[in-house]
Protein backbone atom coordinates (compact mmCIF):
# COMPACT_ATOMS: atom_id res chain seq x y z
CA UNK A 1 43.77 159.00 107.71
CA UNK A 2 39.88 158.11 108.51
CA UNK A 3 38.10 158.62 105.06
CA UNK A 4 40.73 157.64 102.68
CA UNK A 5 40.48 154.14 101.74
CA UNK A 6 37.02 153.70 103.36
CA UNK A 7 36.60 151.09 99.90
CA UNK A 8 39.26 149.10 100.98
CA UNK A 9 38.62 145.45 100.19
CA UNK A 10 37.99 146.06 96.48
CA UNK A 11 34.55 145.04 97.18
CA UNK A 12 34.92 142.40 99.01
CA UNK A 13 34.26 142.81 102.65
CA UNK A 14 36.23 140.71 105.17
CA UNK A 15 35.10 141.98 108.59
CA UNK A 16 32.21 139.57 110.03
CA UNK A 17 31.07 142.72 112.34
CA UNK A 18 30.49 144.80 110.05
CA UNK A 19 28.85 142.31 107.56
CA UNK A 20 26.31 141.40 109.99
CA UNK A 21 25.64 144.96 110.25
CA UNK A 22 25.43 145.79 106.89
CA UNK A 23 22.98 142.61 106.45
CA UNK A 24 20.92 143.41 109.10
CA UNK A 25 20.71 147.02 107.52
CA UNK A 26 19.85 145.98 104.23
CA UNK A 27 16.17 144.34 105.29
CA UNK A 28 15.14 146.99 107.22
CA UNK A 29 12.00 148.20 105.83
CA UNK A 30 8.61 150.22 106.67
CA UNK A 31 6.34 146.72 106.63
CA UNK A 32 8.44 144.96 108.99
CA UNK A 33 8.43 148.22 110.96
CA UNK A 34 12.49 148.61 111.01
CA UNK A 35 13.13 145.42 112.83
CA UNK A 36 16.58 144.38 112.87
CA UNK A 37 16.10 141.03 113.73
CA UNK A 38 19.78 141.45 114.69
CA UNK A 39 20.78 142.04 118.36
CA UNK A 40 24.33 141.75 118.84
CA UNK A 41 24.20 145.34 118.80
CA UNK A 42 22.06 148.56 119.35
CA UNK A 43 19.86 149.58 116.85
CA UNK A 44 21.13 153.69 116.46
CA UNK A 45 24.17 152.66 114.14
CA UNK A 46 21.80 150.92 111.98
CA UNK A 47 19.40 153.09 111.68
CA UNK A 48 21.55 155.89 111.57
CA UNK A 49 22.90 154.23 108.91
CA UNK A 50 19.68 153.53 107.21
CA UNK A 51 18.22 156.97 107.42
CA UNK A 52 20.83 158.80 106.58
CA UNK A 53 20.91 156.89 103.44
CA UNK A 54 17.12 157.52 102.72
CA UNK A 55 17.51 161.48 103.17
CA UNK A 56 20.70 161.36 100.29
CA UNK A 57 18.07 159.50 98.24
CA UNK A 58 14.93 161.35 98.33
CA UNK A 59 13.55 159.86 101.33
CA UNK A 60 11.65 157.21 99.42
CA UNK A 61 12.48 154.58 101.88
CA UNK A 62 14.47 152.19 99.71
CA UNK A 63 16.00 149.05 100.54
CA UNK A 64 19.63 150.18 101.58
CA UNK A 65 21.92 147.84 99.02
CA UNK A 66 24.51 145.82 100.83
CA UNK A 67 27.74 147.08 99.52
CA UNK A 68 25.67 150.77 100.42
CA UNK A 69 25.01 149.49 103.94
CA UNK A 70 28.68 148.93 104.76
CA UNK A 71 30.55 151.82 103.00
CA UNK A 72 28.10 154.25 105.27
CA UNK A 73 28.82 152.18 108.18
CA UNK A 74 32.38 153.27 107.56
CA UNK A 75 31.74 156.16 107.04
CA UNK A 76 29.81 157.41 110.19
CA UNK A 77 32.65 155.21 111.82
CA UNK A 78 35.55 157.47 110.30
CA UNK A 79 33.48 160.78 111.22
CA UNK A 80 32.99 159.78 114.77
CA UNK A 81 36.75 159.10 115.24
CA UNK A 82 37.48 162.04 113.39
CA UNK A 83 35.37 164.36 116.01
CA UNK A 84 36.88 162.40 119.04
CA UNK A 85 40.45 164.11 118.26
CA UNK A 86 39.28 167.75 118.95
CA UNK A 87 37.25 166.45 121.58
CA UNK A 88 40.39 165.10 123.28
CA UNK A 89 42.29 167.99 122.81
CA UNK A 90 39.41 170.06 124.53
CA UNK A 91 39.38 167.59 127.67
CA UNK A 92 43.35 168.00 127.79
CA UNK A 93 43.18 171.82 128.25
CA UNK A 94 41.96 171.14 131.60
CA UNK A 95 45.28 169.88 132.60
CA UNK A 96 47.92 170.54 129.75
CA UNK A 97 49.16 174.21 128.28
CA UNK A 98 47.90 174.40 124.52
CA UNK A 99 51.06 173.22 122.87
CA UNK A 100 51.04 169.73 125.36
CA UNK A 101 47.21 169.33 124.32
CA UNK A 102 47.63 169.71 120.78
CA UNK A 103 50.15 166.59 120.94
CA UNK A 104 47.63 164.66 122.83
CA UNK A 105 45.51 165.34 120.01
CA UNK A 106 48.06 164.65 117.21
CA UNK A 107 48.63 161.43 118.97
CA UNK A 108 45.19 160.15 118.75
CA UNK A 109 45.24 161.24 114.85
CA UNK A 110 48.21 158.74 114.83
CA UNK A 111 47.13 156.43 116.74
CA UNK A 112 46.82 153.04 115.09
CA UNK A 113 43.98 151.71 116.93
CA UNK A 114 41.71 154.25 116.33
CA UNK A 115 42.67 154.90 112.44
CA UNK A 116 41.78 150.82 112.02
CA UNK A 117 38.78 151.30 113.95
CA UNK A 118 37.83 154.12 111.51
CA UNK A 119 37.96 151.95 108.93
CA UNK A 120 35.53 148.94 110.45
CA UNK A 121 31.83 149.53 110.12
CA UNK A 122 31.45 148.75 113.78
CA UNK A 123 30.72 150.27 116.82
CA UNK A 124 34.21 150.90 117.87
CA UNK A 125 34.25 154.70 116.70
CA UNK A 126 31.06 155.70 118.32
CA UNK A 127 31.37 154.11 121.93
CA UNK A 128 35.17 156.09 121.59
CA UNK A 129 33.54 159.04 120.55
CA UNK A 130 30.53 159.18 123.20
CA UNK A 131 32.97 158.40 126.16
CA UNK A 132 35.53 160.98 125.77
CA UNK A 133 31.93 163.12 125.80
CA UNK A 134 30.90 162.03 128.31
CA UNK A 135 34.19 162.44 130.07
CA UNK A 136 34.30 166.02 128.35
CA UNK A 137 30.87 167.00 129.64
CA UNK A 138 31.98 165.76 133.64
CA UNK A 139 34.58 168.43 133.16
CA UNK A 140 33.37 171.71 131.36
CA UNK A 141 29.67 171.27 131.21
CA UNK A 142 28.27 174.76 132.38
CA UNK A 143 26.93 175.71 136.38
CA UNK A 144 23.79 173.30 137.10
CA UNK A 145 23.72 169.66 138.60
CA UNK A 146 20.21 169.88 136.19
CA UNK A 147 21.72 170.49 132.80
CA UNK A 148 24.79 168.05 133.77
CA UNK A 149 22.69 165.28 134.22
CA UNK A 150 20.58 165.80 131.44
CA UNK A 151 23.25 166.10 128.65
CA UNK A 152 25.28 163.19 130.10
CA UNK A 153 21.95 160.98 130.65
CA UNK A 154 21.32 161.20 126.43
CA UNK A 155 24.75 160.86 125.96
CA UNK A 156 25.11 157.68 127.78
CA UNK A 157 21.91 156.58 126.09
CA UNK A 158 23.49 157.05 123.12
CA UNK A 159 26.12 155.10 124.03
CA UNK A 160 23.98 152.31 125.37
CA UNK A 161 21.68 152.47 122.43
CA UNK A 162 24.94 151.60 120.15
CA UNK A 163 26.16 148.76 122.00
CA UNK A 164 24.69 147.75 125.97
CA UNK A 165 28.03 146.80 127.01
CA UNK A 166 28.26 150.68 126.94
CA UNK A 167 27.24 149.95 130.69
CA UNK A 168 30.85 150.58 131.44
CA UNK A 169 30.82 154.50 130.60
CA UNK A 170 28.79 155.22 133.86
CA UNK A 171 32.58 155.56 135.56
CA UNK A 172 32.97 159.28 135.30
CA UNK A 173 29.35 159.70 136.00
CA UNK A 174 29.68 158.08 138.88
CA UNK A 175 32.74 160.33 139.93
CA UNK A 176 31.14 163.46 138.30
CA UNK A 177 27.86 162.76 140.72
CA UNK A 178 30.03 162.63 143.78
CA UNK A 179 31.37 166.15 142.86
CA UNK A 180 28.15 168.09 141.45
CA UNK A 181 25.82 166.75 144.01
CA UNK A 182 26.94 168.11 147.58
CA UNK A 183 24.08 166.77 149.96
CA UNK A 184 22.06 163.48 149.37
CA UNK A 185 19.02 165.24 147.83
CA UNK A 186 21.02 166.62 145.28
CA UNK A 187 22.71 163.50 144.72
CA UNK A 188 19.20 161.79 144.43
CA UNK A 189 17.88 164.55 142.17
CA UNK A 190 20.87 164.16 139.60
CA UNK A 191 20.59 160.28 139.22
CA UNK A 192 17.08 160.42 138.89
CA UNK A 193 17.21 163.03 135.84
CA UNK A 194 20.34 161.14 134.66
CA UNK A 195 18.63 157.73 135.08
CA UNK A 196 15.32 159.12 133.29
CA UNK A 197 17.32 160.66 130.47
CA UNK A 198 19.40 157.86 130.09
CA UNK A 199 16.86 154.98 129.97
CA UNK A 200 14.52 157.91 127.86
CA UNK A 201 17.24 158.34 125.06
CA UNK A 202 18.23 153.92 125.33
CA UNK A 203 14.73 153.01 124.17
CA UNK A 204 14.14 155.62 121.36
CA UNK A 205 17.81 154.38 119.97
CA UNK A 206 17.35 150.72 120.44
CA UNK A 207 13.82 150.39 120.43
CA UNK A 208 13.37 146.40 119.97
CA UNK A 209 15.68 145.73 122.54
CA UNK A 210 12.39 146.25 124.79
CA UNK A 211 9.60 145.32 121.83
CA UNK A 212 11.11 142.05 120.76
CA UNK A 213 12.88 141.23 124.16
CA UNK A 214 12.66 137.41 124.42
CA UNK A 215 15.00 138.01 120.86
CA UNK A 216 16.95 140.31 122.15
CA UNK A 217 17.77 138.52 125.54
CA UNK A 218 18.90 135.30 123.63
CA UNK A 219 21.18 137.08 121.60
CA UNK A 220 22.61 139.02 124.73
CA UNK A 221 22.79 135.69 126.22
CA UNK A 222 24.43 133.72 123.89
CA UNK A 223 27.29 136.89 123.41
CA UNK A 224 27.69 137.17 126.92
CA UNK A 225 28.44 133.36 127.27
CA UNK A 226 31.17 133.54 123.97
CA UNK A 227 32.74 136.69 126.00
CA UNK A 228 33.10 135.05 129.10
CA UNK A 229 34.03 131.89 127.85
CA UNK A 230 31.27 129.67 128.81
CA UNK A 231 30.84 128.67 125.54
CA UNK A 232 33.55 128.13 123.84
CA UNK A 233 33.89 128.88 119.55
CA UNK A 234 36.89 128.70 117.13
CA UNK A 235 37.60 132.65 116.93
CA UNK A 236 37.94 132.80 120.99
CA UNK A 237 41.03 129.87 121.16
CA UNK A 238 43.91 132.43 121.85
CA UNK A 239 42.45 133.65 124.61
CA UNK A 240 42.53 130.28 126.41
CA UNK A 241 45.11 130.55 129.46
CA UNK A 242 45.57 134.06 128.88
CA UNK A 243 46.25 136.17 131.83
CA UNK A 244 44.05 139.41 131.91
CA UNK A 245 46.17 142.85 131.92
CA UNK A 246 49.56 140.67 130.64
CA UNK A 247 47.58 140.05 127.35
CA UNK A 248 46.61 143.37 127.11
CA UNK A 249 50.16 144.87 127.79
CA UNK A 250 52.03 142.70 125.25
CA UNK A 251 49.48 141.69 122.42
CA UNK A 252 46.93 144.97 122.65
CA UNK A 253 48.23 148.19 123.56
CA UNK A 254 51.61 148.48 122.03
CA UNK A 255 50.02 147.53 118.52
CA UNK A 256 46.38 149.30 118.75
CA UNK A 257 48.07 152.30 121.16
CA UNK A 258 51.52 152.46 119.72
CA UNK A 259 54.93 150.50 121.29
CA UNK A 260 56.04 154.19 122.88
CA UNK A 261 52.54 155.79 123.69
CA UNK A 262 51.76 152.45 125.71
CA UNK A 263 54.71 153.17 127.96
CA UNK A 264 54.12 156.70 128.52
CA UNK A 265 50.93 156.27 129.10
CA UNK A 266 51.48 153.94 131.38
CA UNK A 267 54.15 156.11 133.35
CA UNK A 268 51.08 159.08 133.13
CA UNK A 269 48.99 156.87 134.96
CA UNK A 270 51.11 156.75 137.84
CA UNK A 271 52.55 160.13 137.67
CA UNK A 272 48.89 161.39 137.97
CA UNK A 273 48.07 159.05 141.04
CA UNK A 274 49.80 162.20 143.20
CA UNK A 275 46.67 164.49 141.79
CA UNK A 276 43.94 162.10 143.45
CA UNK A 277 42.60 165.30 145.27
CA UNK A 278 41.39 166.88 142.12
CA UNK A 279 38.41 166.44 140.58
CA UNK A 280 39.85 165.88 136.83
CA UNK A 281 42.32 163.77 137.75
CA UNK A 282 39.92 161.46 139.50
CA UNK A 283 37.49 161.29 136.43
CA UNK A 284 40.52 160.43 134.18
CA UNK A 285 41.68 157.68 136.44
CA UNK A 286 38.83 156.02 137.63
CA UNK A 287 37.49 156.23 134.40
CA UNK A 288 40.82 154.62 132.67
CA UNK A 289 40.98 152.02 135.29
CA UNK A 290 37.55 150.26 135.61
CA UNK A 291 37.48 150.63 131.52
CA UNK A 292 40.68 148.26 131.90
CA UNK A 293 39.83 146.61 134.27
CA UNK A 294 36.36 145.49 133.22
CA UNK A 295 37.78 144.42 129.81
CA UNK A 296 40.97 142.93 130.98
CA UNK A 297 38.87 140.41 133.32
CA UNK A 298 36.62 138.59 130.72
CA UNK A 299 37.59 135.52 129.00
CA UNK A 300 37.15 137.26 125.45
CA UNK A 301 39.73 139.99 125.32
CA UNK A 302 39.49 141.39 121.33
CA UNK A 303 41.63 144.62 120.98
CA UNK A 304 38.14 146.14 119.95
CA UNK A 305 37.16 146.01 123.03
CA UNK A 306 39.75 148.36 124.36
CA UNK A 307 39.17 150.74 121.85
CA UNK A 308 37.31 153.51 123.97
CA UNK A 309 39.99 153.32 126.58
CA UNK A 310 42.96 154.22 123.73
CA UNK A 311 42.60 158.10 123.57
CA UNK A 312 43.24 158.45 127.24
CA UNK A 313 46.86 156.60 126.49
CA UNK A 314 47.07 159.71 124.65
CA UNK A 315 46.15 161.94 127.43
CA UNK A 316 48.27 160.13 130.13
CA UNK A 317 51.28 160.26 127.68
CA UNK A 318 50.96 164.12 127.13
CA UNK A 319 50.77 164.60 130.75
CA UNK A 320 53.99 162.45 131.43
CA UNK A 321 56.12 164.68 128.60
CA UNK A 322 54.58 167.81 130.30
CA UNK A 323 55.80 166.64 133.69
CA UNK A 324 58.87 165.81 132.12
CA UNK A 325 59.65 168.88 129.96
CA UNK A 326 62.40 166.63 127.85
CA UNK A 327 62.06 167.82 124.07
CA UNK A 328 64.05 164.53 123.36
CA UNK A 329 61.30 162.04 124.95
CA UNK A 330 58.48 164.11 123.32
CA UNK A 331 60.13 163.73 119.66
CA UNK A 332 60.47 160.10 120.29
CA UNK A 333 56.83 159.58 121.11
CA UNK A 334 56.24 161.61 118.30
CA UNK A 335 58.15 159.97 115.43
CA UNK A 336 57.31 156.44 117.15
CA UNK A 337 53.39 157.15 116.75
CA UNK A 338 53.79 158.80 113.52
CA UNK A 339 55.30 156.11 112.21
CA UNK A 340 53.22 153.06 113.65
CA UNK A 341 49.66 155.14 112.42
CA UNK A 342 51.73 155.74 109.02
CA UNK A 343 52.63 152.05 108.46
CA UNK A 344 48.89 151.01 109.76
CA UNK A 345 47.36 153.33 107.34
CA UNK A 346 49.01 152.28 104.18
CA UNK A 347 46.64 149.30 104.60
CA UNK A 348 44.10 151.48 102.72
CA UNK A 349 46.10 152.43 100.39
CA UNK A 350 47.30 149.15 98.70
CA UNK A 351 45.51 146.66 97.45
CA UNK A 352 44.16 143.70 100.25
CA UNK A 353 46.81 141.07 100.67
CA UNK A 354 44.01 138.56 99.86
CA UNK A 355 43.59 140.19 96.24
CA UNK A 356 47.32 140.53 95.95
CA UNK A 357 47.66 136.78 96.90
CA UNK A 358 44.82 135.99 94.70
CA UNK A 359 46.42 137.61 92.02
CA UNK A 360 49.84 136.21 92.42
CA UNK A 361 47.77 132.46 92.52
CA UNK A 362 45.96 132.93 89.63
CA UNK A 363 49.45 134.01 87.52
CA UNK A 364 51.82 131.22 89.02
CA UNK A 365 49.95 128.14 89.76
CA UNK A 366 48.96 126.04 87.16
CA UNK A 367 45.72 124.98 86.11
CA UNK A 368 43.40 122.09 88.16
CA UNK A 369 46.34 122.25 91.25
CA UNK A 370 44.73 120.53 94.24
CA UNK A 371 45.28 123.03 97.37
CA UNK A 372 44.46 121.86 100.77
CA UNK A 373 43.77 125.29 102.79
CA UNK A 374 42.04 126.76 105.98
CA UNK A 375 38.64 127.18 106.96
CA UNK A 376 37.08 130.32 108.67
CA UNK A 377 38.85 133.30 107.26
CA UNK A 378 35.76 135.15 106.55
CA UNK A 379 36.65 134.47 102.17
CA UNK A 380 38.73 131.48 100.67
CA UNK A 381 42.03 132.49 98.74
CA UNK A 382 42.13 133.05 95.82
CA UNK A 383 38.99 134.78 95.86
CA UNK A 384 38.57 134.63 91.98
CA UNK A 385 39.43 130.80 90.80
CA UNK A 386 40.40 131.37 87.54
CA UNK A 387 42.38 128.46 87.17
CA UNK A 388 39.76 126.22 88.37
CA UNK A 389 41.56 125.28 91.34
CA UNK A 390 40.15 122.55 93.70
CA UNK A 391 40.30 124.59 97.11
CA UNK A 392 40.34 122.37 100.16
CA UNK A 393 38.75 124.52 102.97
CA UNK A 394 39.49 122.44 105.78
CA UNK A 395 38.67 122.11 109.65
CA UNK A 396 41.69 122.51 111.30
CA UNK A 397 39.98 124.05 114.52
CA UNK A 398 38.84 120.39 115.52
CA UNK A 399 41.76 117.87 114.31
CA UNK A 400 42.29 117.10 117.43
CA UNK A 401 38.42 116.89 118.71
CA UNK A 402 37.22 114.83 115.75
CA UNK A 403 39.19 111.84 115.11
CA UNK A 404 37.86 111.41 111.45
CA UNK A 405 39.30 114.63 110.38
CA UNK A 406 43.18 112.99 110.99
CA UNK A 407 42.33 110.79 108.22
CA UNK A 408 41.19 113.23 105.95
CA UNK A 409 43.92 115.59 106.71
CA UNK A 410 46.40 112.66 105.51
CA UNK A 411 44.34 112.29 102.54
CA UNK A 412 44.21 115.64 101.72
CA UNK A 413 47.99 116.01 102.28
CA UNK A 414 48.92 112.89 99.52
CA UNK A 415 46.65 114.91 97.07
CA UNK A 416 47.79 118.61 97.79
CA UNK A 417 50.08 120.23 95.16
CA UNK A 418 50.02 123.57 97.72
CA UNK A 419 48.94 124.52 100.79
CA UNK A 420 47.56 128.20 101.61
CA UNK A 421 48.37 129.59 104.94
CA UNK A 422 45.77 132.66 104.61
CA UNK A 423 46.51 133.62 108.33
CA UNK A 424 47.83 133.29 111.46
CA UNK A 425 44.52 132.84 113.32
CA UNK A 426 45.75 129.22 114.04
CA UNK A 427 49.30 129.05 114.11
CA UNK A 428 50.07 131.73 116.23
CA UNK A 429 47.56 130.67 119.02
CA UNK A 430 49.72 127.49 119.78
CA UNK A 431 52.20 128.84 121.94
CA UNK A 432 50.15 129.67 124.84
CA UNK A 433 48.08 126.10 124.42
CA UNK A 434 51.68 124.02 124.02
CA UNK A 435 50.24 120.54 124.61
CA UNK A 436 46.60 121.06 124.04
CA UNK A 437 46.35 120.51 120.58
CA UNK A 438 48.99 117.78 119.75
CA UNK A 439 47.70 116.73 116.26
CA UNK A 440 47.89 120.73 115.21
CA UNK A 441 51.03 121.17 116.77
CA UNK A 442 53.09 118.87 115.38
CA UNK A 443 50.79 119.59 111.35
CA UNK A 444 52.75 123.15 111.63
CA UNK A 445 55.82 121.89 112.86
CA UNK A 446 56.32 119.74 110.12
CA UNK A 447 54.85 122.36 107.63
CA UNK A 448 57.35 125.24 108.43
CA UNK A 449 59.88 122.59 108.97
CA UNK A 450 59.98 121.60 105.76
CA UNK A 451 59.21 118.23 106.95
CA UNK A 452 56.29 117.58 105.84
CA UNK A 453 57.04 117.93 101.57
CA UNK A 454 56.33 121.42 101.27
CA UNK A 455 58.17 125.03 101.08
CA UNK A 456 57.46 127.93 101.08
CA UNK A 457 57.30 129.67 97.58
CA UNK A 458 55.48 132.88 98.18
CA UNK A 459 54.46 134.99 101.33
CA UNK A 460 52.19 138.52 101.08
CA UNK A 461 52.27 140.63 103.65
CA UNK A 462 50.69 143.89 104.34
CA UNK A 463 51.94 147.62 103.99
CA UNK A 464 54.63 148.31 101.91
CA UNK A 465 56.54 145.69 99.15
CA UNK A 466 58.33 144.06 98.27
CA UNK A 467 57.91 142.85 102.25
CA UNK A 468 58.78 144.29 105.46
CA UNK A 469 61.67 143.92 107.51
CA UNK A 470 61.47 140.07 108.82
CA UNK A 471 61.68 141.64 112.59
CA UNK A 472 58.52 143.86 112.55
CA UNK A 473 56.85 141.34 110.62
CA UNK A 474 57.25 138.51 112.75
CA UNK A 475 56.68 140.35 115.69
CA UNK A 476 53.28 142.11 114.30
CA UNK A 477 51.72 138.56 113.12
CA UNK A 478 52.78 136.43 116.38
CA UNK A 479 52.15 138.57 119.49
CA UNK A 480 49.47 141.21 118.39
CA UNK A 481 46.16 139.93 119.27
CA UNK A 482 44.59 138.13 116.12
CA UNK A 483 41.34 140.41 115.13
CA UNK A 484 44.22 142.90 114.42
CA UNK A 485 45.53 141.94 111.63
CA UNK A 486 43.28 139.25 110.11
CA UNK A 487 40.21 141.22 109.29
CA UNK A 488 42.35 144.06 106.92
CA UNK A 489 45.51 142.86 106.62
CA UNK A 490 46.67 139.10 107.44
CA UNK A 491 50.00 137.90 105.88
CA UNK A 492 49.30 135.19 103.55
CA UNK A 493 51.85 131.87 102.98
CA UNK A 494 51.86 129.59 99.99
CA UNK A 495 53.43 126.39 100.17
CA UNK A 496 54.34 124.06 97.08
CA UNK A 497 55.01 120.53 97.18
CA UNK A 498 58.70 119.12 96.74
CA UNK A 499 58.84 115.73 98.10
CA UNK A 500 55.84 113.17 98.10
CA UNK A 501 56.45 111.98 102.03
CA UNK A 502 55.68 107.64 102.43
């Protein structure tokens, strides 16, 4: 459920992440001495990526191709998610009898979060996989403050040297320090060799973060600024009067997590606040709740950003059952999990909805049609014209900012013979900004009233066909946060025109 369908896509790659990965990758060369010139990220995953491709190919130093670049991005992604489920099942035994940690790790297998992540050439599937280690190595790393603090300084340098928001991880260090050192010189000595380590292993990862650091400060300050919402771009509108924690709990978690593994999780949590005396149970929750906490609190709340926080839902969840010793509850967290990281997963095993759609264009609408459709969805529909349609990409994101765009929309709107619908990155957003964008408010309403000329002739959605039930459908595109669904699998509408409107 991580390697298969690692091509998905059919060669065309919709994730911008991973494409700006994969580009920076592909000019990294021995003249230029491996600069990036990319810092939106660490350096290791690219040139892990890059090396790794040089030793399958004779070590000759080769330009890594671009399709190349983001197939091994996915796959070092899948393999780190892939080692984070044993891992998890050997932090559980600390706690949980073998049967209760083997379904913690059968739940992160399932787990629909981290089986997407898998997929995405990002950075997702390494921060997971170095956290739970890190975690792991605060609990059964051998007798030694020393030897702690030296495995669990590279680790987090690792981690930093992936992604610096990897800050975050130092949580169960923090804990773990409190426990290992028992005087203050001990407690001095282990951040010192953590801190050395740590800093040590950052630099040789993510070297130009300190060569070229004028570069690399720009880019961290122009990502910190989109994250906490002083500047403000298209892909960032639904988080606009969004309350931190109630987004996460109704358009993250039960999606990315699992409905059912949210909930016991949840009750874990608490059921594991009467263990605050012991060590473990500390790490787990401190760790789990600044993690949260952190991420719930900035203005940019993507569901990838939760991602290294999803196996302890797992853990939390297995503890609950355990507590509760009900072979009922543990069957329905079972069959509910299985099923959501089943559904997720046949993503990858079916062709894209945006070739499907394409597909279905190029067969039923006739030659020369004038569409009017959306901008910013990574690739315009359909992504072969074969019918030499005239494509209308257009700026919905600023009808209401730029008042020339009104005009052109009714212009565009007298002309259209369809209108494409390739997501819900705009739609769906309007609910919780009711009265902010009046000109884009009432455009939809009319649209999916019928009002405005057009119906609906043809809708693909994701997973199975001929379409899923209307419930889980409508519920999965409205209310799960949008980056989960529109990079892999967005549901795509096409309207036809029926009545010319005066």
């Amino acid at each position: 459920m991580r390697f298969y369908g690692l091509t998905w896509g059919d060669g065309l790659f919709f994730h911008p992440d991973e494409n700006n990965m994969a580009r920076a990758i592909s000019q990294l060369n021995l003249n230029s001495g491996f600069h990036p010139d990319f810092f939106a990220y660490g350096q290791l995953p690219l040139y892990l990526v890059y090396f790794s491709y040089q030793l399958v190919h004779g070590l000759d130093l080769r330009l890594v191709p671009f399709k190349e670049a983001i197939y091994n991005l996915r796959f070092w992604s899948a393999l780190f998610s892939t080692l984070t489920i044993p891992l998890v099942y050997l932090i559980s035994r600390k706690l949980l009898s073998t049967s209760y940690s083997l379904l913690t790790a059968v739940l992160v297998a399932f787990m629909p979060g981290l089986i997407q992540a898998a997929h995405f050439g990002t950075t997702e599937s390494l921060l997971t996989f170095f956290f739970m280690l890190i975690i792991y190595l605060t609990l059964h790393l051998g007798p030694g403050p020393k030897y702690r603090s030296i495995l669990m300084g590279i680790v987090f340098g690792l981690a930093v040297g992936t992604k610096v928001s990897a800050l975050y991880f130092i949580a169960p260090v923090i804990v773990a320090s409190l426990y290992v050192a028992r005087d203050w010189k001990r407690f001095i000595y282990f951040w010192l060799i953590f801190t050395v380590f740590a800093v040590l292993v950052a630099l040789l990862a993510s070297p130009y973060n300190l060569v070229d650091y004028e570069s690399y400060l720009s880019s961290m300050r122009y990502e910190s600024a989109v994250a906490l919402g002083e500047v403000k771009v298209f892909y960032t509108r639904q988080f606009e009067n969004s309350v931190p924690l109630v987004f996460q709990a109704i358009r993250v978690f039960p999606f990315a997590v699992g409905f059912i593994t949210s909930i016991f999780g949840l009750f874990g949590l608490l059921l594991s606040l009467r263990e605050y005396r012991k060590q473990f149970f500390v790490i787990l929750i401190f760790s789990f709740l600044f993690i949260i906490a952190v991420n719930s609190l900035i203005f940019a709340k993507w569901t990838r950003f939760m991602t290294p926080a999803y196996p302890l839902f797992a853990v939390f969840t297995a503890y609950a059952l355990y507590k509760l010793q009900n072979k009922l509850a543990v069957i329905l967290v079972l069959l509910f999990t299985v099923a959501q990281g089943v559904l997720l997963f046949q993503i990858y095993t079916m062709p894209d909805t945006r070739i499907a759609a394409s597909t279905w264009i190029n067969e039923n609408i006739p030659d020369g049609s004038y569409i009017l459709s959306e901008t910013a969805n990574v690739v315009d529909i359909p992504v072969r014209n074969e019918n030499e349609l005239t494509v209308i990409s257009f700026d919905f994101y600023h009808l209401d900012q730029e008042e020339e765009l009104s005009d052109q929309l009714i212009n565009h709107l007298e002309k259209a013979d369809y209108i494409f619908v390739p997501s819900r990155r705009l739609f769906a957003n309007l609910p919780q900004n009711a009265g902010n964008y009046p000109l884009l408010e009432k455009y939809y309403d009319a649209l999916f009233s019928g009002r405005l000329g057009f119906e609906l002739i043809h809708t693909q959605p994701p997973y199975f066909e001929p379409r899923r039930s209307d419930l889980l459908g409508s519920f999965e595109e409205i209310w799960a946060e949008e980056t989960f669904t529109v990079f892999d699998h967005p549901t795509i509408r096409v309207y036809k025109k029926v009545d010319v409107l005066e």
